[in-house]
Protein backbone atom coordinates (compact mmCIF):
# COMPACT_ATOMS: atom_id res chain seq x y z
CA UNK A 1 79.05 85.65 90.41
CA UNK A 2 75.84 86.04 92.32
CA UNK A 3 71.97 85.79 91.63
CA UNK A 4 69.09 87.33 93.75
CA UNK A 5 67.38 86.05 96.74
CA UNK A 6 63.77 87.59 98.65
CA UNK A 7 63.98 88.61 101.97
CA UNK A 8 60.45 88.73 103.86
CA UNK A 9 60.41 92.77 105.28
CA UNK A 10 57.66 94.18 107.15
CA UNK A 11 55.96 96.37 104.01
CA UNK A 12 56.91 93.36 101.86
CA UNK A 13 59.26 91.24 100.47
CA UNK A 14 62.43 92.66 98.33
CA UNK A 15 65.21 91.26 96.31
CA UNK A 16 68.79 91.34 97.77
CA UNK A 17 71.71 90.40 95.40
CA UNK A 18 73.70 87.13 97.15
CA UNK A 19 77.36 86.93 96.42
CA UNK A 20 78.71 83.51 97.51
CA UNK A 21 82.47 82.46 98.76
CA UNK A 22 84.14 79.85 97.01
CA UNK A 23 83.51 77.37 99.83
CA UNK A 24 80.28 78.76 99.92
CA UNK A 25 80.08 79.57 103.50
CA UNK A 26 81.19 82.56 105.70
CA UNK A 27 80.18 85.58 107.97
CA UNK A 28 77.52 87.45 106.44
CA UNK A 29 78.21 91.08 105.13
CA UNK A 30 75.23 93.27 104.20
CA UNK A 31 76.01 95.29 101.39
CA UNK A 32 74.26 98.82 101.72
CA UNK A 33 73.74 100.84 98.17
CA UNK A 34 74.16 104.28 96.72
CA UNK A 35 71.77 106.50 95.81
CA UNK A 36 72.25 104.71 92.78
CA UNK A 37 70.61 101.18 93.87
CA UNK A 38 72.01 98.19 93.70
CA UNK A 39 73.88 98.80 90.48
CA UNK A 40 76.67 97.02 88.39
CA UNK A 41 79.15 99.02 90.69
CA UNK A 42 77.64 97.24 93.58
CA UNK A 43 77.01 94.54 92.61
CA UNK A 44 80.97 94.47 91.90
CA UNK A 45 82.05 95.35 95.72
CA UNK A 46 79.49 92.35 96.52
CA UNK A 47 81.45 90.02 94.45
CA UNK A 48 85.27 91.30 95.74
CA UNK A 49 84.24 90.58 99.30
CA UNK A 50 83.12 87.11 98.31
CA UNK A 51 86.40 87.14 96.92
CA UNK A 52 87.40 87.55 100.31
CA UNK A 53 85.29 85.13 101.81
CA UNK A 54 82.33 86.51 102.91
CA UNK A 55 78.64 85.63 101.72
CA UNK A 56 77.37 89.00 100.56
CA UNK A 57 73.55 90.66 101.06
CA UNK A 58 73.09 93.69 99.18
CA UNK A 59 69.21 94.68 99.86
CA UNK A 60 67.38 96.35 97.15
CA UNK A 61 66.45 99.80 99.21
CA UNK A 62 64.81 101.74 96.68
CA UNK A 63 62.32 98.68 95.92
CA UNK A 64 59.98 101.41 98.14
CA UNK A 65 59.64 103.04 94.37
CA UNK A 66 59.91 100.28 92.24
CA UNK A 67 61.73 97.13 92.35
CA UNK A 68 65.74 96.42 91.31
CA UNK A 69 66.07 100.17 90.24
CA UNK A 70 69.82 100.65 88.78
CA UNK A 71 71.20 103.90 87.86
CA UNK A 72 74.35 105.11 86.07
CA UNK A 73 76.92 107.56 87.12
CA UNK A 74 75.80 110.36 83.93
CA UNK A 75 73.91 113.07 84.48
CA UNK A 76 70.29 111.83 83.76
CA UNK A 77 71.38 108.98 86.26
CA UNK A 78 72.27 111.49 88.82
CA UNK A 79 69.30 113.30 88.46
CA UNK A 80 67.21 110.40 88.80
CA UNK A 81 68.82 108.99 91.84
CA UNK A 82 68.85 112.59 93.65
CA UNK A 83 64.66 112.84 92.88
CA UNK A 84 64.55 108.82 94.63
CA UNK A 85 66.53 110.44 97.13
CA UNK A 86 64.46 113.34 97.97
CA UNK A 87 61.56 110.55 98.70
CA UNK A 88 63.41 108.01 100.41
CA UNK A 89 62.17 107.07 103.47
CA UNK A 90 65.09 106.44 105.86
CA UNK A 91 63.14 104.60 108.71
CA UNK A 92 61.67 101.90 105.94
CA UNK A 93 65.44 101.59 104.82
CA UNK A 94 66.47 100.78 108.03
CA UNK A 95 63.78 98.01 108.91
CA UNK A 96 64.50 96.78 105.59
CA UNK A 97 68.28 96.43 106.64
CA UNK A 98 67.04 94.89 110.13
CA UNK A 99 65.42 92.31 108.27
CA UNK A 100 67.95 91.40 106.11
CA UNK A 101 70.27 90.86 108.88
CA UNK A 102 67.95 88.78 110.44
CA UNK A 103 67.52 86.88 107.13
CA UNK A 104 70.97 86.57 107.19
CA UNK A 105 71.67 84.76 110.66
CA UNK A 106 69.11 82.15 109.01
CA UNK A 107 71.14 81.54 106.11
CA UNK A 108 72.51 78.18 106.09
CA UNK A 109 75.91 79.77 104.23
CA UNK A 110 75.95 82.03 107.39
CA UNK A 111 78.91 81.09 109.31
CA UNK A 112 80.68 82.83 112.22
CA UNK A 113 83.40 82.70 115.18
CA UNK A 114 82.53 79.28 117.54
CA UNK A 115 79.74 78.12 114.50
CA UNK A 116 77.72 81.20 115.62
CA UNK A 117 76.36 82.94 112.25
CA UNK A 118 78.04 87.00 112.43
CA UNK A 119 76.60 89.75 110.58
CA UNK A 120 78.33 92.85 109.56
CA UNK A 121 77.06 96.17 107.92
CA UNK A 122 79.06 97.64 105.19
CA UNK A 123 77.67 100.97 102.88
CA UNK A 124 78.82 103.73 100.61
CA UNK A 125 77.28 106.83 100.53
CA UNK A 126 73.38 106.95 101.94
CA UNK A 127 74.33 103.67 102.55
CA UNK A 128 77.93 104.77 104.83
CA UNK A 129 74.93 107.06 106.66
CA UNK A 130 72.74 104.03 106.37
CA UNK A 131 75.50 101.63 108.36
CA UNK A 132 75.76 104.15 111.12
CA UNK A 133 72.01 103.98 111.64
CA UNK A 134 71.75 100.07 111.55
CA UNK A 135 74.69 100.31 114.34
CA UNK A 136 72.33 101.60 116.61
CA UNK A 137 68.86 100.04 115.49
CA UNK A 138 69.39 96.90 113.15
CA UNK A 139 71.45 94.40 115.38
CA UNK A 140 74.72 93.30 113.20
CA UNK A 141 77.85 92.48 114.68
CA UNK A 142 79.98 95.20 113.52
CA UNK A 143 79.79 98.14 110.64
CA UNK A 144 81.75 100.42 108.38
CA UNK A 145 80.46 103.82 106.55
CA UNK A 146 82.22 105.06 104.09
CA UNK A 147 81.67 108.77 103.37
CA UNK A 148 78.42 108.64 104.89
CA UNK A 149 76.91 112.14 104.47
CA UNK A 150 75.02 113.21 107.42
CA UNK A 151 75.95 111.02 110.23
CA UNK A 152 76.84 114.00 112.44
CA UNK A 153 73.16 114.83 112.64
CA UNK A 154 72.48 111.55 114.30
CA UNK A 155 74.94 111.80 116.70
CA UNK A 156 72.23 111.11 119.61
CA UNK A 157 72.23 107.40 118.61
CA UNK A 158 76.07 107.62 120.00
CA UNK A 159 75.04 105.87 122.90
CA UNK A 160 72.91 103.07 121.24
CA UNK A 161 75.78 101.75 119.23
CA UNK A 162 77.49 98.98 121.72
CA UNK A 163 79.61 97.06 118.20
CA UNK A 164 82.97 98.30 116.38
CA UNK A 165 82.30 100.31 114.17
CA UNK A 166 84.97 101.75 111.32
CA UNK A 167 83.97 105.28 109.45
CA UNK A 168 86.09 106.86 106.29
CA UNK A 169 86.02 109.83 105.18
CA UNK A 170 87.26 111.81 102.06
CA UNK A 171 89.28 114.82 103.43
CA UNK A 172 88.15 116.97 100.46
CA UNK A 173 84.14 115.48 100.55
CA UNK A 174 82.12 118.45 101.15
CA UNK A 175 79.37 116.59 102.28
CA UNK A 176 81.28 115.64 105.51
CA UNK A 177 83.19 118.54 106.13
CA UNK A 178 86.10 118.67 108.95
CA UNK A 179 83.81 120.39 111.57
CA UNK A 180 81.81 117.27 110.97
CA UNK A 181 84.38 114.84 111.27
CA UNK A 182 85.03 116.15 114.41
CA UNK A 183 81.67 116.15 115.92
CA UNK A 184 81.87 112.91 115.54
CA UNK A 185 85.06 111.88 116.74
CA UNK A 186 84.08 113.75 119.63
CA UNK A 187 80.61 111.67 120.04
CA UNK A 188 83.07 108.19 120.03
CA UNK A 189 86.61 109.63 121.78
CA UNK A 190 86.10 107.15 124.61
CA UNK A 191 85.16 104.01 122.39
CA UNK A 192 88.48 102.45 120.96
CA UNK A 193 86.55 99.89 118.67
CA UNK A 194 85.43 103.27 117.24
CA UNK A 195 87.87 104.01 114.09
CA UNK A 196 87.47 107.07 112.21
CA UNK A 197 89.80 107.88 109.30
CA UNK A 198 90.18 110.42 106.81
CA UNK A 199 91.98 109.88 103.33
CA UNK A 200 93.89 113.70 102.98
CA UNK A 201 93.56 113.56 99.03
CA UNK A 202 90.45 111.83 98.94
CA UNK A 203 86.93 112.78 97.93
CA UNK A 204 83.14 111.75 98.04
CA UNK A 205 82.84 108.51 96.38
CA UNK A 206 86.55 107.76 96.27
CA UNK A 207 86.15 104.12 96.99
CA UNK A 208 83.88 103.89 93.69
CA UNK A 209 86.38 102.24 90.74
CA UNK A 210 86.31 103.57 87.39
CA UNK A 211 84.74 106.92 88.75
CA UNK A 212 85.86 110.43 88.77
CA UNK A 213 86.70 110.05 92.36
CA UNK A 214 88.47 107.30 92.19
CA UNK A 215 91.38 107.34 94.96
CA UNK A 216 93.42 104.20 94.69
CA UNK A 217 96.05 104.77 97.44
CA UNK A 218 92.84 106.05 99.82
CA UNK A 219 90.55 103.06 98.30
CA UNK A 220 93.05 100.30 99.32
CA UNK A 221 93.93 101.64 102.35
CA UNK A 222 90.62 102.01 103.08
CA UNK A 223 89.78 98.31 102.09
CA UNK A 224 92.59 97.03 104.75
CA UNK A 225 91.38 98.33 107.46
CA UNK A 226 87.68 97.05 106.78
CA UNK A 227 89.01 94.30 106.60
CA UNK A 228 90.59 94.18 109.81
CA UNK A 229 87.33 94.81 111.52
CA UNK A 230 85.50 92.12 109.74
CA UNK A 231 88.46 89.47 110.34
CA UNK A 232 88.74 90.50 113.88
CA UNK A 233 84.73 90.45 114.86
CA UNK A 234 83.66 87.95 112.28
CA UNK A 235 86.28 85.85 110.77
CA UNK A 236 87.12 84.35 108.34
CA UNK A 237 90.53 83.34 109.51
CA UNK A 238 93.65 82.30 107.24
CA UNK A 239 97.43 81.16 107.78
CA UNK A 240 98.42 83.56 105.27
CA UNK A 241 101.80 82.73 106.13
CA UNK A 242 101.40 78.62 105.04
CA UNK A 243 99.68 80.06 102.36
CA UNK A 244 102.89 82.01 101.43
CA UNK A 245 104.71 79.01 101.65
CA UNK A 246 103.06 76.66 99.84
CA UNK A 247 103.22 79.19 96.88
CA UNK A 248 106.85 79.76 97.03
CA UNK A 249 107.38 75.84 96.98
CA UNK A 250 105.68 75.64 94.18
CA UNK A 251 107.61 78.42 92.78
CA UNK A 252 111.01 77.48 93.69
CA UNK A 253 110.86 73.33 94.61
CA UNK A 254 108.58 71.56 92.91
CA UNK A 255 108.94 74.11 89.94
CA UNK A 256 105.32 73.46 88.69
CA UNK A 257 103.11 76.22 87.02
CA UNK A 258 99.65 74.88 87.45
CA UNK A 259 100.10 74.55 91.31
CA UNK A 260 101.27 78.36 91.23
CA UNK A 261 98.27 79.34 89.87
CA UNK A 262 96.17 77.48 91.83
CA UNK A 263 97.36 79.13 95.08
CA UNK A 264 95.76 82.45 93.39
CA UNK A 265 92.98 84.27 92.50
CA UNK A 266 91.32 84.18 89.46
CA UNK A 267 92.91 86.98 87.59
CA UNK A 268 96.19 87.92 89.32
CA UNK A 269 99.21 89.91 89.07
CA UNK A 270 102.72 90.28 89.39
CA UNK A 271 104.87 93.28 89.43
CA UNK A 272 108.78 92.65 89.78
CA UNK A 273 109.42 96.81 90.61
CA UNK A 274 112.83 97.32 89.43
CA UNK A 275 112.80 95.56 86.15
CA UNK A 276 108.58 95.67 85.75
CA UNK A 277 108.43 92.10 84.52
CA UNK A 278 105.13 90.01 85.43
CA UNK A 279 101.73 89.64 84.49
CA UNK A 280 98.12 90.75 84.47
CA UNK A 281 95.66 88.41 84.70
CA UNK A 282 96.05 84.75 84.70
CA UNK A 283 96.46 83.92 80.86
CA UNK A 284 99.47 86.76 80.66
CA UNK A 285 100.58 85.58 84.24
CA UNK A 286 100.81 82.03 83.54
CA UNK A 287 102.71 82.53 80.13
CA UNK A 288 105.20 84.44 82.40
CA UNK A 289 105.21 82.22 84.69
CA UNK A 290 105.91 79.39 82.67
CA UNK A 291 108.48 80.88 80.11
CA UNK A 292 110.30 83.87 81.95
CA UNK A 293 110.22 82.76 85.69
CA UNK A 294 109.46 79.54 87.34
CA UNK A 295 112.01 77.41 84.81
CA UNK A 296 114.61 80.33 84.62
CA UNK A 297 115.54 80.31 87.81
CA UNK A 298 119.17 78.54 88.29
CA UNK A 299 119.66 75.77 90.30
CA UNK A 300 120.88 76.77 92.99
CA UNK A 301 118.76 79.09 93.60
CA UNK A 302 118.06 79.80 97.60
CA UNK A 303 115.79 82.71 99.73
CA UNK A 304 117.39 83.19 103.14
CA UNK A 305 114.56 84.65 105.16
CA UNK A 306 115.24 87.64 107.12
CA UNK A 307 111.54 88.66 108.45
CA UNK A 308 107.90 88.54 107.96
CA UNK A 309 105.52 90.59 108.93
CA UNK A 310 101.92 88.99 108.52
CA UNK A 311 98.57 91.63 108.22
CA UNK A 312 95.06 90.80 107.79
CA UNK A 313 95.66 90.36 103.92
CA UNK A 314 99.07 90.81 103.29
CA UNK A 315 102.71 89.41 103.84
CA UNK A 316 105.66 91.35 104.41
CA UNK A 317 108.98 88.88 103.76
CA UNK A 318 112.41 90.03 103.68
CA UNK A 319 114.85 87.61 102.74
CA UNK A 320 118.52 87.39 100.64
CA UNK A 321 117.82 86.30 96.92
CA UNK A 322 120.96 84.07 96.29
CA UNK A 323 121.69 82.84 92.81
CA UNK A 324 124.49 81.88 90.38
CA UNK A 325 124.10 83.68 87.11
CA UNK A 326 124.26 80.62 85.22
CA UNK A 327 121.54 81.55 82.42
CA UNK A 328 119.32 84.24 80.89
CA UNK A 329 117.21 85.36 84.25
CA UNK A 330 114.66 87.24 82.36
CA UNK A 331 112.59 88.40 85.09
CA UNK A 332 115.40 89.53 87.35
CA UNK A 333 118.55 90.61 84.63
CA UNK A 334 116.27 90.51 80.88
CA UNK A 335 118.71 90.66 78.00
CA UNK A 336 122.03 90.19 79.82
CA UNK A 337 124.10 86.62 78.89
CA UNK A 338 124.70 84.63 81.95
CA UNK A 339 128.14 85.31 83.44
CA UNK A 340 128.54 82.83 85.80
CA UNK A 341 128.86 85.42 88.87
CA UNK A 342 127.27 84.20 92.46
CA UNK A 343 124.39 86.90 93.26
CA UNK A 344 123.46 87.51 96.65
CA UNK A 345 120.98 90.31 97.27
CA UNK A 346 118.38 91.34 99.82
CA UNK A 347 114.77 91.31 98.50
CA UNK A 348 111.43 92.24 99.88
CA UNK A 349 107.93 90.68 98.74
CA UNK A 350 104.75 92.22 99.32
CA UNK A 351 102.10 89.77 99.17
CA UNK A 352 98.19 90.81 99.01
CA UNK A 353 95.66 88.54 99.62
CA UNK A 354 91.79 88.10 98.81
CA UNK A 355 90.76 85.49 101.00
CA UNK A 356 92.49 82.19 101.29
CA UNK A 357 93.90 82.53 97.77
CA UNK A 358 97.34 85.50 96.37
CA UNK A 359 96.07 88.64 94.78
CA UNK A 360 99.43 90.27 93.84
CA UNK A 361 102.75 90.64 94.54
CA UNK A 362 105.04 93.47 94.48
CA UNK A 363 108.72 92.69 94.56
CA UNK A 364 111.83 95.16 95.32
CA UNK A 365 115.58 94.76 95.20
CA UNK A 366 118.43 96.61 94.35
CA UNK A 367 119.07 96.37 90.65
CA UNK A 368 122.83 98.14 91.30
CA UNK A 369 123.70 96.01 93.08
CA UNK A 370 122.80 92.95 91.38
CA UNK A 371 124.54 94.39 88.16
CA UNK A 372 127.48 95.47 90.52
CA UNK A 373 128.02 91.99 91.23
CA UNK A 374 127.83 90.03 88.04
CA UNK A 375 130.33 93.04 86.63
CA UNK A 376 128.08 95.42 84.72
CA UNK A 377 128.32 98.39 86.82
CA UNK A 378 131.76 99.23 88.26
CA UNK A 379 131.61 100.59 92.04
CA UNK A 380 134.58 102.53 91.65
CA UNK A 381 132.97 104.61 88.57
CA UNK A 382 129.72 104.73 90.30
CA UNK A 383 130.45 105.04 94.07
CA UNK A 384 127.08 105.43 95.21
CA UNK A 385 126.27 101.64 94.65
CA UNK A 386 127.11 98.52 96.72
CA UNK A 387 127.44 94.86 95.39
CA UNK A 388 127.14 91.74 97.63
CA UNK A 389 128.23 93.43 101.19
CA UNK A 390 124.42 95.03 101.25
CA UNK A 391 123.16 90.98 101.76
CA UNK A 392 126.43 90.90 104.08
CA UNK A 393 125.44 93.73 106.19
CA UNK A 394 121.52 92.91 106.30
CA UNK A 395 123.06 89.43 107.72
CA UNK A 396 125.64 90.84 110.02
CA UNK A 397 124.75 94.91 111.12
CA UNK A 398 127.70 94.62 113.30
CA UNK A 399 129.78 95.41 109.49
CA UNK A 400 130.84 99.13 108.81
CA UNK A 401 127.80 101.63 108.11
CA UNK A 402 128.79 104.24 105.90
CA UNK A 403 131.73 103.12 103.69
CA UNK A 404 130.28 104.81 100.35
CA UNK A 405 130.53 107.82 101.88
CA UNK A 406 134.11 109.51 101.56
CA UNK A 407 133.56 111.96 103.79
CA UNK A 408 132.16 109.90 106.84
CA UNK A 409 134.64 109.88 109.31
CA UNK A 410 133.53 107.54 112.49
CA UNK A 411 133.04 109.33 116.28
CA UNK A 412 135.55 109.52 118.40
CA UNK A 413 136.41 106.83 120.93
């Protein structure tokens, strides 16, 4: 997605890798390497945060040895990066970083909140260590470390860092230890725009996809709450609600496939939880769409909305799924001859977003008690399984509680 750039720094010029937005504008994030330059794994978190709306700087910092260096993740790349390492000179890193935020508010793609171009800081490794040091000395708007190994020794620049600032931490990184962690939660425990967080079952590098380390559960965690800082200091902002909308009309009113996929991402997914029907990526996605979903919905099909929750890139909604089994409903009851029952069941969508545009979506119901109600499983054989009074009692809570339970016997009045 993105092609390099030359930012003037003050021992000479270097290449930073530019990711671009799809509308080509945004707050600036500067991208801050591993010890492993500015490789194809960086180069990768460059191009997701595009995704997300941001124009992306990722400065070459090892161009102090030799220009564009990229290493691998084997062990003769290790070994390499760890010798660069050894000679790396941490106060040229940071005026290189300076600059490129300075480059950056000159951008003409640099946007920010009232048209003012915003910079943020955002590194992995000696780059999380590298973000806490161009806090204090290299003038962005806000930053976020992640496992950055050694920030507790520069603890004295506490008092120099005036912007949010969000640091993770693996809890089982030995190179950040939990008398570490602590030092510096104690350094920031009277700065709320200060957020430290540490990922239990998470080590060094767990943010790094396709790696030994990998931690998905820590990773997008991780990723959300980065996200709120940039949102919240920098923008962009979206009505990921409307945007939520407009998909589901497409979906359920105008019944039209290529608008669905135009509301998302480039390669989406789909996972309907109980029955694991979907798609990966857009040509499995839109085949599903098209042949198992959109058109197999029945007529009458209506979503009575319950709640939404809205985050910074996801939607909570809770609603009643309502339906009359008039057809095949692959997605929902695969394999099973429509029966002509009326279906009403509470259902919960979990909608991610990157940027303006759907990521995935993760939907849950209760399969029992769809199949209770369109006869397939019989409540009195079964008792632990309800049939339409769970969409009753999500409507009304003032209905009886407990009534599966033979042995409930309600409090004395």
């Amino acid at each position: 997605m993105g092609e390099y750039v030359q930012i003037p720094g003050e021992r000479g010029d270097f290449a930073a890798y530019r990711a671009l937005p799809e509308g080509g504008k945004g707050p600036v994030i500067v991208l801050l390497q591993e010890i492993f330059g500015v490789n194809a794994h960086i180069r990768e978190v460059a191009d997701l945060y595009a995704e997300e709306g941001y124009v992306v700087l990722a400065p070459d910092l090892f161009h102090q040895f030799a220009p564009r260096i990229e290493l691998g993740y084997d062990e003769q790349g290790r070994a390499t990066a760890f010798k660069y390492y050894e000679k790396f000179d941490i106060d040229w890193a940071v005026a290189d970083i300076a600059a490129t935020v300075r480059f950056a508010r000159s951008m003409p793609e640099a946007s920010g909140r009232s048209g003012k171009p915003q910079v943020g800081v955002l590194g992995f490794c000696l780059g999380g260590r590298l973000a806490f040091l161009a806090a204090a000395k290299a003038g962005p708007d806000c930053a976020v470390s992640y496992y950055g190994g050694g920030i507790e020794k520069s603890l004295d620049l506490a008092p120099h860092i005036t912007i949010p600032m969000v640091l993770h931490f693996g809890g089982k990184d030995r190179l950040t230890p939990p008398e570490a962690i602590e030092a510096i939660r104690a350094a920031f425990k009277d700065r709320r725009d200060v957020e430290i967080y540490v990922y239990p079952d998470a080590d060094h590098a767990f943010n790094r996809r396709g790696g030994a380390n990998y931690h998905k559960p820590s990773a997008l965690m991780a990723h959300t709450r980065t996200l709120a800082l940039f949102r919240r200091v920098t923008g962009p902002d979206y009505d990921l609600s409307a945007l939520w909308d407009k998909h589901c009309e497409y979906e359920f009113a105008t019944r039209d496939v290529d608008a669905t996929m135009s509301t998302m991402v480039a390669e989406p997914y789909v996972n309907h939880i109980p029955t694991m029907t979907g798609g990966y990526g857009y040509r499995h996605l839109r085949h599903f769409y098209a042949n198992h979903f959109i058109f197999s919905n029945p007529p009458d099909t209506k979503l009575i909305p319950i709640s939404r929750t809205v985050g910074v890139d996801r939607v909570v909604d809770e609603m009643i799924f309502c339906f009359t089994h008039d057809r095949e409903i692959d997605w929902m009851l695969p394999g099973i001859p429509p029966t002509g029952k009326y279906v009403e069941v509470p259902l919960v969508a979990i909608v991610n977003f990157r940027g303006n545009k759907l990521y995935n979506e993760h939907i849950y119901w209760d399969q029992a008690s769809v199949l209770v109600q369109i006869g397939l499983l019989d409540p009195a054989k079964i008792p632990a399984v309800a049939g339409r009074e769970t969409a009753l009692k999500l409507l009304d809570p003032s209905l009886p509680s407990n009534t599966l339970m033979k042995n409930w016997r309600p409090p004395e009045e």
